[in-house]
N, C-alpha and C. Protein backbone atom coordinates (compact mmCIF):
# COMPACT_ATOMS: atom_id res chain seq x y z
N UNK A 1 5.15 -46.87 -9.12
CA UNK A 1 5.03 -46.32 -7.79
C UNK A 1 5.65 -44.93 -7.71
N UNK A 2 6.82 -44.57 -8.45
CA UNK A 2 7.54 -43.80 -8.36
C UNK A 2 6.55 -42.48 -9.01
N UNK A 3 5.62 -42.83 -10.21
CA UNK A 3 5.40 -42.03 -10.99
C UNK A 3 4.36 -41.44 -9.65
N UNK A 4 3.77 -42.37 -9.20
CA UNK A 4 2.48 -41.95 -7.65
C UNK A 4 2.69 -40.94 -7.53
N UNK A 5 3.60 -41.05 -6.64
CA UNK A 5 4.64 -39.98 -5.81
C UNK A 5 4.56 -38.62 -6.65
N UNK A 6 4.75 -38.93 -7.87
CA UNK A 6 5.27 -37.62 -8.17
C UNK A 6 4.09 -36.74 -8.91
N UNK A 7 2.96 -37.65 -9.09
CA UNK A 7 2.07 -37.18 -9.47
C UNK A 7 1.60 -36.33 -8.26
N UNK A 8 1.39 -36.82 -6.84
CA UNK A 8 0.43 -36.31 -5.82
C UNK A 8 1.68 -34.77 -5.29
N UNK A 9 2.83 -35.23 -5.71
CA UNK A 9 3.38 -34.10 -5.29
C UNK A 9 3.20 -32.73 -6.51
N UNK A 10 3.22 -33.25 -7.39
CA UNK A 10 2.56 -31.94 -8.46
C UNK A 10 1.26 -30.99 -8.01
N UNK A 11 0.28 -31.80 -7.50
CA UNK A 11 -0.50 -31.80 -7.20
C UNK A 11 -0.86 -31.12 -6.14
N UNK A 12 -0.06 -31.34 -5.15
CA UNK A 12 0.29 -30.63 -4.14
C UNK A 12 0.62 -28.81 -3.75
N UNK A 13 1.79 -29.12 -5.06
CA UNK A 13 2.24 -28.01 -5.34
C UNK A 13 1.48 -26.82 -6.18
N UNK A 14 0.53 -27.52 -6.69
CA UNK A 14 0.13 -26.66 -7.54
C UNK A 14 -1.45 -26.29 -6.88
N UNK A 15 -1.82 -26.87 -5.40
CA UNK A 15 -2.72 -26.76 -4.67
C UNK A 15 -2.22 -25.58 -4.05
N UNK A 16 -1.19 -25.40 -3.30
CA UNK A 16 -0.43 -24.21 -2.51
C UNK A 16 0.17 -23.07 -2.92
N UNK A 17 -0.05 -22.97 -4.37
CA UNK A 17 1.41 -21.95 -5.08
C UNK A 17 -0.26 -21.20 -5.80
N UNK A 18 -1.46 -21.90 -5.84
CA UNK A 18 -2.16 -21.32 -6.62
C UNK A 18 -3.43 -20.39 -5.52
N UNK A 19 -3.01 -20.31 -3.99
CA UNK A 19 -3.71 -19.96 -3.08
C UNK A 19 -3.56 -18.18 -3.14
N UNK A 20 -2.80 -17.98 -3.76
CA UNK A 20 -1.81 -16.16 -3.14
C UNK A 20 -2.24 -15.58 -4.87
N UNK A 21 -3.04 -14.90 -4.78
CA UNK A 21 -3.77 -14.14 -5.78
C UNK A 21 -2.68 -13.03 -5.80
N UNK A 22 -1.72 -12.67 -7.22
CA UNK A 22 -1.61 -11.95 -7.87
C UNK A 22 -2.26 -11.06 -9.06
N UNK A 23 -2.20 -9.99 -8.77
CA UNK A 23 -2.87 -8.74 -9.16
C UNK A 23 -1.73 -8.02 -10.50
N UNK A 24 -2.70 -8.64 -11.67
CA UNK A 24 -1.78 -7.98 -12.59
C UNK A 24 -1.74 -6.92 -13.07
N UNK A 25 -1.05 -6.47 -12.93
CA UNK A 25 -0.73 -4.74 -12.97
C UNK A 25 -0.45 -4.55 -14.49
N UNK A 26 -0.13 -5.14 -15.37
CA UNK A 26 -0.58 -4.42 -16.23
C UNK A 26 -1.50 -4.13 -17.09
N UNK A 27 -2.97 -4.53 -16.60
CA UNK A 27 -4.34 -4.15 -16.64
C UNK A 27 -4.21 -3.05 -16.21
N UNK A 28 -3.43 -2.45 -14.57
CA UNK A 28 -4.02 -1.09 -14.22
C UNK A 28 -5.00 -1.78 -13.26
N UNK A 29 -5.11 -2.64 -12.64
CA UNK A 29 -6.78 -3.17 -11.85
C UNK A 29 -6.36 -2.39 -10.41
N UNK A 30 -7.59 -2.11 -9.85
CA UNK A 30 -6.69 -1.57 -8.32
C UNK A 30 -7.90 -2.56 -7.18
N UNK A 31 -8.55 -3.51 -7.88
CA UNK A 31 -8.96 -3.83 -7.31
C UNK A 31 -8.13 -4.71 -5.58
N UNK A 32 -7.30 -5.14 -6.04
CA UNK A 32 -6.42 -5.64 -5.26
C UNK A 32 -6.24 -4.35 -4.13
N UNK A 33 -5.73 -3.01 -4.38
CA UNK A 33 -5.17 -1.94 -3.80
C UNK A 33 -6.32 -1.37 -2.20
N UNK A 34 -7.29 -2.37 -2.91
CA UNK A 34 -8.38 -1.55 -1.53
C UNK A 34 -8.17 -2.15 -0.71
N UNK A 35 -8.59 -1.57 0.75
CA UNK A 35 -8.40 -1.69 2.33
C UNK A 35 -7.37 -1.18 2.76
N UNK A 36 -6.69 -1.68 3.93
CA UNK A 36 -5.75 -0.85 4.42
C UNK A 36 -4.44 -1.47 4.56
N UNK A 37 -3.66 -0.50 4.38
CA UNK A 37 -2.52 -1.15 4.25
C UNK A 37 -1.27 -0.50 5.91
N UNK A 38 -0.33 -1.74 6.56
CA UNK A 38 0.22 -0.75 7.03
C UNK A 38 1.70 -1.68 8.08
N UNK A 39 2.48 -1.01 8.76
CA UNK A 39 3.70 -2.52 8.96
C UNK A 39 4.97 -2.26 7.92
N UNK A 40 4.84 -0.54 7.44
CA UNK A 40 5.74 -0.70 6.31
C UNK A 40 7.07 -0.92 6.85
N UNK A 41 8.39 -1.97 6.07
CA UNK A 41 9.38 -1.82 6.31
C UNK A 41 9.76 -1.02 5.11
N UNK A 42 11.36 -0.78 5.00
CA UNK A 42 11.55 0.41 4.09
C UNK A 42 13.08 -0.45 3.98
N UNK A 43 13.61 -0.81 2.16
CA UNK A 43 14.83 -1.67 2.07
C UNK A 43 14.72 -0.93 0.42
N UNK A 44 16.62 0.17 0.89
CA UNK A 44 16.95 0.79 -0.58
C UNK A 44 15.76 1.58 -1.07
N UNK A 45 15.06 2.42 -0.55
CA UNK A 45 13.93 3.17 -1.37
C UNK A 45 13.17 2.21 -1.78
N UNK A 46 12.70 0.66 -1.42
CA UNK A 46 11.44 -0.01 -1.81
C UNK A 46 10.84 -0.29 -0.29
N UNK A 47 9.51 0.36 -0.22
CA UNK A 47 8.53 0.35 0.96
C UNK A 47 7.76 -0.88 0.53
N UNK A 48 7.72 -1.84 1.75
CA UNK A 48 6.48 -3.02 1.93
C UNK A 48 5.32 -2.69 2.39
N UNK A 49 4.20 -2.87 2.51
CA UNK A 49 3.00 -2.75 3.53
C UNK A 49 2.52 -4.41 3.72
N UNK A 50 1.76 -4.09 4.32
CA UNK A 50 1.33 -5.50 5.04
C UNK A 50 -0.31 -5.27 4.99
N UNK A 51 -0.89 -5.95 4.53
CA UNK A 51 -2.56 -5.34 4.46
C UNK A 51 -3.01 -6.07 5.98
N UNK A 52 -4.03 -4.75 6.53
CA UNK A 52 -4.48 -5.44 7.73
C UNK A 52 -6.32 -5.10 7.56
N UNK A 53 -6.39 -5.33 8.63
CA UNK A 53 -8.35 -5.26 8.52
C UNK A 53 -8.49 -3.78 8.78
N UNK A 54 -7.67 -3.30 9.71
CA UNK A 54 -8.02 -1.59 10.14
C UNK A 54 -7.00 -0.88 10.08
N UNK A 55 -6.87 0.15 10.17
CA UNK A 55 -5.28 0.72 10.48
C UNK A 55 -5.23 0.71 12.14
N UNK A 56 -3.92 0.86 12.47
CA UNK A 56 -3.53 0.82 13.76
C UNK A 56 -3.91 2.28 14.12
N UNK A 57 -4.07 2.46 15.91
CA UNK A 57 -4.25 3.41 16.52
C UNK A 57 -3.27 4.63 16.58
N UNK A 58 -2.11 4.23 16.81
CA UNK A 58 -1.02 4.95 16.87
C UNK A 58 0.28 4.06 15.94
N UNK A 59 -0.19 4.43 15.41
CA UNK A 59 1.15 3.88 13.89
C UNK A 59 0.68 4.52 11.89
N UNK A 60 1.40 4.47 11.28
CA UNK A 60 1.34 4.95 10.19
C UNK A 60 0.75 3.89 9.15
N UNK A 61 -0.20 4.11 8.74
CA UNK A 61 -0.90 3.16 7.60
C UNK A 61 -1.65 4.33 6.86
N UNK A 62 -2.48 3.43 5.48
CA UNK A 62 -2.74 3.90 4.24
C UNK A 62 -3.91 3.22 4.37
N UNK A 63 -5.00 3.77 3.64
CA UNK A 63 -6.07 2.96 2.77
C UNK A 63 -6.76 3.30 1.57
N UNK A 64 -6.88 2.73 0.79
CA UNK A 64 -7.42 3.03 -0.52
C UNK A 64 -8.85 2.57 -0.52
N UNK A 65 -9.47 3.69 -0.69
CA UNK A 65 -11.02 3.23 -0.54
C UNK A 65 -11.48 3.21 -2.17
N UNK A 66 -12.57 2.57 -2.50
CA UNK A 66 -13.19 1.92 -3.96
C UNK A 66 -13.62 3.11 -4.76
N UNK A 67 -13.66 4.27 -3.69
CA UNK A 67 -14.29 5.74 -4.74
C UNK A 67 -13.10 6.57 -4.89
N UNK A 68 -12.29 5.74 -4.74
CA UNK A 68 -10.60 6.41 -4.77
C UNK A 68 -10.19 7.40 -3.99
N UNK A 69 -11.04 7.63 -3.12
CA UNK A 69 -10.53 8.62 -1.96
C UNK A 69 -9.64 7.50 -0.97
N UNK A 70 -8.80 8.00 0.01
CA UNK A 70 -7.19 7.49 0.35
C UNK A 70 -7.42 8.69 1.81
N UNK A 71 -6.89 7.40 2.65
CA UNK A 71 -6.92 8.17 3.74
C UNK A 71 -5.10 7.64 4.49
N UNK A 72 -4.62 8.46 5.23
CA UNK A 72 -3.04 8.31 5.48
C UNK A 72 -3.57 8.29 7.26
N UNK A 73 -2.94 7.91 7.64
CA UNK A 73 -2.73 7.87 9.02
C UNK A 73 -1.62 8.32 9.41
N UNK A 74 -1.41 9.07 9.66
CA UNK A 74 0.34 9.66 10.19
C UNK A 74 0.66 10.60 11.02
N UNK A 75 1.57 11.32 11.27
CA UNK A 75 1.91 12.19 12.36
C UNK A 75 0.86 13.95 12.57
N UNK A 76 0.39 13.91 13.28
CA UNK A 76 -0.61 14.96 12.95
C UNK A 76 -0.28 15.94 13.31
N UNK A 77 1.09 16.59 13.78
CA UNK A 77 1.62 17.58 13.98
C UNK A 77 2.81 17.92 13.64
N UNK A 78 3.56 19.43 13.69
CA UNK A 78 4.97 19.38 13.24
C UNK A 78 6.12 18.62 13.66
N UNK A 79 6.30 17.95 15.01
CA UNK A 79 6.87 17.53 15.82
C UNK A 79 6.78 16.31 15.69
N UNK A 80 8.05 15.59 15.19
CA UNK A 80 8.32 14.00 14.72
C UNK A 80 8.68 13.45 16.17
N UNK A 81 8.78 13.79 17.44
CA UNK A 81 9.59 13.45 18.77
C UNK A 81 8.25 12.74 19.31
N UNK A 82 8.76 11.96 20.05
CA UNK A 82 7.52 11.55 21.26
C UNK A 82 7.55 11.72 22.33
N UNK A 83 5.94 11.80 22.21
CA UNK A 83 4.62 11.13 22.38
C UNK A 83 4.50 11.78 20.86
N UNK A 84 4.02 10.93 19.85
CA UNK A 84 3.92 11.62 18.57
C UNK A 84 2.10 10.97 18.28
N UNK A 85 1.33 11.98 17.92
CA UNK A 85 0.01 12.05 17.86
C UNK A 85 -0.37 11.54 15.94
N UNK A 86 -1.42 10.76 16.29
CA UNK A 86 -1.69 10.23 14.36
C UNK A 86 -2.91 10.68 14.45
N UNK A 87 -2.93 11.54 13.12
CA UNK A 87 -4.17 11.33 12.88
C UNK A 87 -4.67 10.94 11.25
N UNK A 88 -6.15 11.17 10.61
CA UNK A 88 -6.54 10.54 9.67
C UNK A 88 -6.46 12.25 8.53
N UNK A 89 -5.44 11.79 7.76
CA UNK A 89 -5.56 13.18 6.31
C UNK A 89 -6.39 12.23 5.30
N UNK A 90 -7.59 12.83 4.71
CA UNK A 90 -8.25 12.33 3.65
C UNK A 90 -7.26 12.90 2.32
N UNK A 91 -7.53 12.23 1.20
CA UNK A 91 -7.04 12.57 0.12
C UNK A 91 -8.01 11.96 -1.18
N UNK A 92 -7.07 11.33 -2.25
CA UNK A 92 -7.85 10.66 -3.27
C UNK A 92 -6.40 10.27 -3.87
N UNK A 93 -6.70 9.05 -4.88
CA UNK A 93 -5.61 8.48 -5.37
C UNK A 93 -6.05 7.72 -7.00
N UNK A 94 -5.06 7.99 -8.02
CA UNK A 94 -5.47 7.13 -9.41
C UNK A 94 -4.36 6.28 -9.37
N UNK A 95 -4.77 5.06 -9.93
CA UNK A 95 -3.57 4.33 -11.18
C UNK A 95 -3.75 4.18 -12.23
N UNK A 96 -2.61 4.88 -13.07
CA UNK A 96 -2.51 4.58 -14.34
C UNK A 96 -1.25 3.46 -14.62
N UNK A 97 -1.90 2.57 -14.84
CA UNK A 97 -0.94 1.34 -15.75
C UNK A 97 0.20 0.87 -14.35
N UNK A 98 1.10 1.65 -13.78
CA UNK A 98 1.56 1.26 -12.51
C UNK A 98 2.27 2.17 -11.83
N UNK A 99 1.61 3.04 -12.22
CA UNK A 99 2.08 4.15 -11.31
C UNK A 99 0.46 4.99 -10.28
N UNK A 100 1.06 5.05 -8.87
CA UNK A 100 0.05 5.37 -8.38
C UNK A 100 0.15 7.01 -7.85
N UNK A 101 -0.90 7.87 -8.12
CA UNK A 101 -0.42 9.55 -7.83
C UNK A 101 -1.81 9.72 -6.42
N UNK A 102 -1.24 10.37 -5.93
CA UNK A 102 -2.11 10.31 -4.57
C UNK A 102 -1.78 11.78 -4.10
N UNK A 103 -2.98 12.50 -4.01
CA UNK A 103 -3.09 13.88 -3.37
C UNK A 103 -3.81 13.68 -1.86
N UNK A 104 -2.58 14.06 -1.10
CA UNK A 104 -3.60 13.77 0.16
C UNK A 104 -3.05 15.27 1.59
N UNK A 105 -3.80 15.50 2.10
CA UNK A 105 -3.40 16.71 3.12
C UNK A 105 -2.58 16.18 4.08
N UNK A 106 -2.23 16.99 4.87
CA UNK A 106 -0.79 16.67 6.03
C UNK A 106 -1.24 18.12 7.00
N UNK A 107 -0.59 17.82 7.82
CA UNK A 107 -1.11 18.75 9.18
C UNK A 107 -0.68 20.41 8.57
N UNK A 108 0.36 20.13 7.55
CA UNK A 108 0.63 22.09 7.03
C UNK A 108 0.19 22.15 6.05
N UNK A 109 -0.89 21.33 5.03
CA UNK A 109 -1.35 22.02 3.91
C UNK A 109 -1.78 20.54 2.92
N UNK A 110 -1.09 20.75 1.71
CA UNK A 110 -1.15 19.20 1.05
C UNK A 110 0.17 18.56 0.10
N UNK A 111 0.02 17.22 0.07
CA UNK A 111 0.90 16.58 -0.57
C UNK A 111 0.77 15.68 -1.40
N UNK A 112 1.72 15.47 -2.49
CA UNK A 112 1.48 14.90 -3.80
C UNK A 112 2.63 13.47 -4.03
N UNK A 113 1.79 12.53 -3.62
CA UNK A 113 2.92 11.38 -4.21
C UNK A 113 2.96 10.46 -5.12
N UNK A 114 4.16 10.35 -5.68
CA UNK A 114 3.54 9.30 -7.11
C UNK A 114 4.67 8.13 -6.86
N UNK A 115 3.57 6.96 -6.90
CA UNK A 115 4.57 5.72 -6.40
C UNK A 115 4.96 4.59 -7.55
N UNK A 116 5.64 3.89 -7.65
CA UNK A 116 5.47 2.59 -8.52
C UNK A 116 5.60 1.86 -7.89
N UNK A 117 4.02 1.19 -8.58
CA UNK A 117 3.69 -0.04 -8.17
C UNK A 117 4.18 -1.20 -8.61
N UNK A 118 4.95 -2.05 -7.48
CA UNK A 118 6.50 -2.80 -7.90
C UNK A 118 5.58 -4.32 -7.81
N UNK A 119 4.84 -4.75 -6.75
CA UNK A 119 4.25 -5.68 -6.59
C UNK A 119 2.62 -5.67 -5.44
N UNK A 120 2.03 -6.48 -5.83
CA UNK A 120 0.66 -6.70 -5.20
C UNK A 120 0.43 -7.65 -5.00
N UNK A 121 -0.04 -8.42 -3.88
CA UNK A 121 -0.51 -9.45 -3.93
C UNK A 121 -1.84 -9.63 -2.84
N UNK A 122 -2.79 -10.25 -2.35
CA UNK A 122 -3.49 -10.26 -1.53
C UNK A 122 -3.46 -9.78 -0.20
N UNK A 123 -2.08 -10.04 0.82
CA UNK A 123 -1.41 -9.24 1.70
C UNK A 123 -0.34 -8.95 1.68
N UNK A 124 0.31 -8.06 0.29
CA UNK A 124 1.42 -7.40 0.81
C UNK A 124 1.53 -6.21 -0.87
N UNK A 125 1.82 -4.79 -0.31
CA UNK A 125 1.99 -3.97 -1.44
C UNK A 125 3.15 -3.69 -1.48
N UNK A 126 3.93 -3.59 -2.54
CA UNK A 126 5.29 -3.27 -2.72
C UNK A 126 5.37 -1.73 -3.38
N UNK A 127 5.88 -0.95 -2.95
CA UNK A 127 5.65 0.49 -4.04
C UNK A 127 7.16 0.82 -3.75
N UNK A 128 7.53 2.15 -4.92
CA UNK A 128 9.17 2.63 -4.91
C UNK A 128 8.50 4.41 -5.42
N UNK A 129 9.03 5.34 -4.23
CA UNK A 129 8.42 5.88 -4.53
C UNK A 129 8.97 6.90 -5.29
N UNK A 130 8.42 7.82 -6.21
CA UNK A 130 8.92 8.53 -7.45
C UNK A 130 9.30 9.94 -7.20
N UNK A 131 7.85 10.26 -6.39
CA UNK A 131 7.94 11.40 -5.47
C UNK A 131 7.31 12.38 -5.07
N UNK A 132 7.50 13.27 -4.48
CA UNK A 132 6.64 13.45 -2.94
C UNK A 132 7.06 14.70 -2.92
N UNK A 133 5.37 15.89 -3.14
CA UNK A 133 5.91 17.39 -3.37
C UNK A 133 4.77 17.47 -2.16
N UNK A 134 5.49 19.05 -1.63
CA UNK A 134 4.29 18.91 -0.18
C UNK A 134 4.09 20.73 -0.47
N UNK A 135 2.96 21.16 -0.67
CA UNK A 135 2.18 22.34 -0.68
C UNK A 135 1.94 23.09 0.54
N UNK A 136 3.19 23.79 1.11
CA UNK A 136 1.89 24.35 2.57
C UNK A 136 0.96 25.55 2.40
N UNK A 137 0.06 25.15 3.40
CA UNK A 137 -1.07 25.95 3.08
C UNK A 137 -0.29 27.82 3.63
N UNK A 138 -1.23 28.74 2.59
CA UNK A 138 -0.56 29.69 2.97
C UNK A 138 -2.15 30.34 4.23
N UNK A 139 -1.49 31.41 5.10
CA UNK A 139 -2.02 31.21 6.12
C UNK A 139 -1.52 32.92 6.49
């Protein structure tokens, strides 16, 4: 009887633990990386995202589209104070092995970030980022 038990609970366990698709990164796959991501908290220089269906209206999210162009949602002017305005900077983004480099524009010109990719899973991206050079446009 005892063995029952412990059979249906194996069973169990291995019904629920095998639902959450990890994305192994060291293929390099980015298939996981597409749609949008956004909800970041920020703990010691490691950023979370939260994958959602759209990006929010007025909040900061990411998306990685399949032709590797990357669109940012973020502050669309110089002025971080509110009423603070978002809008959509197109860019483009690669991964190599687990590092992700992403060229994308910003309201003064363009910017270059290269992240590591710490974890992936179906809804949630983990990145640490490496770093972040910003080009303004000359004018």
């Amino acid at each position: 009887m005892t063995h029952n038990k412990f059979f249906w609970l194996l069973i169990f366990i291995l019904i629920f633990t095998s639902c959450s698709k990890d994305y192994d990164l060291e293929e390099g796959t980015s298939v996981g990386l597409m749609g949008s991501w956004t909800q970041r908290s920020v703990d010691n220089s490691v950023i979370t995202y939260q994958k959602v269906n759209t990006l929010p209206g007025n909040d900061y999210g990411i998306s990685f589209r399949s032709d590797h162009s990357f669109i940012e949602r973020k502050n669309a002017g110089w002025c971080g104070t509110p009423p603070i305005t978002y809008g959509d900077f197109s860019g483009s983004w690669t991964l190599r092995d687990s590092t992700i480099n992403i060229r994308v524009a910003y309201w003064g010109g363009e910017a270059e970030y290269q992240w590591k990719l710490i974890s992936l899973s179906a809804d949630q991206l983990i990145i640490l980022p490496l770093k972040e050079d910003y080009f303004p446009s000359v004018q």
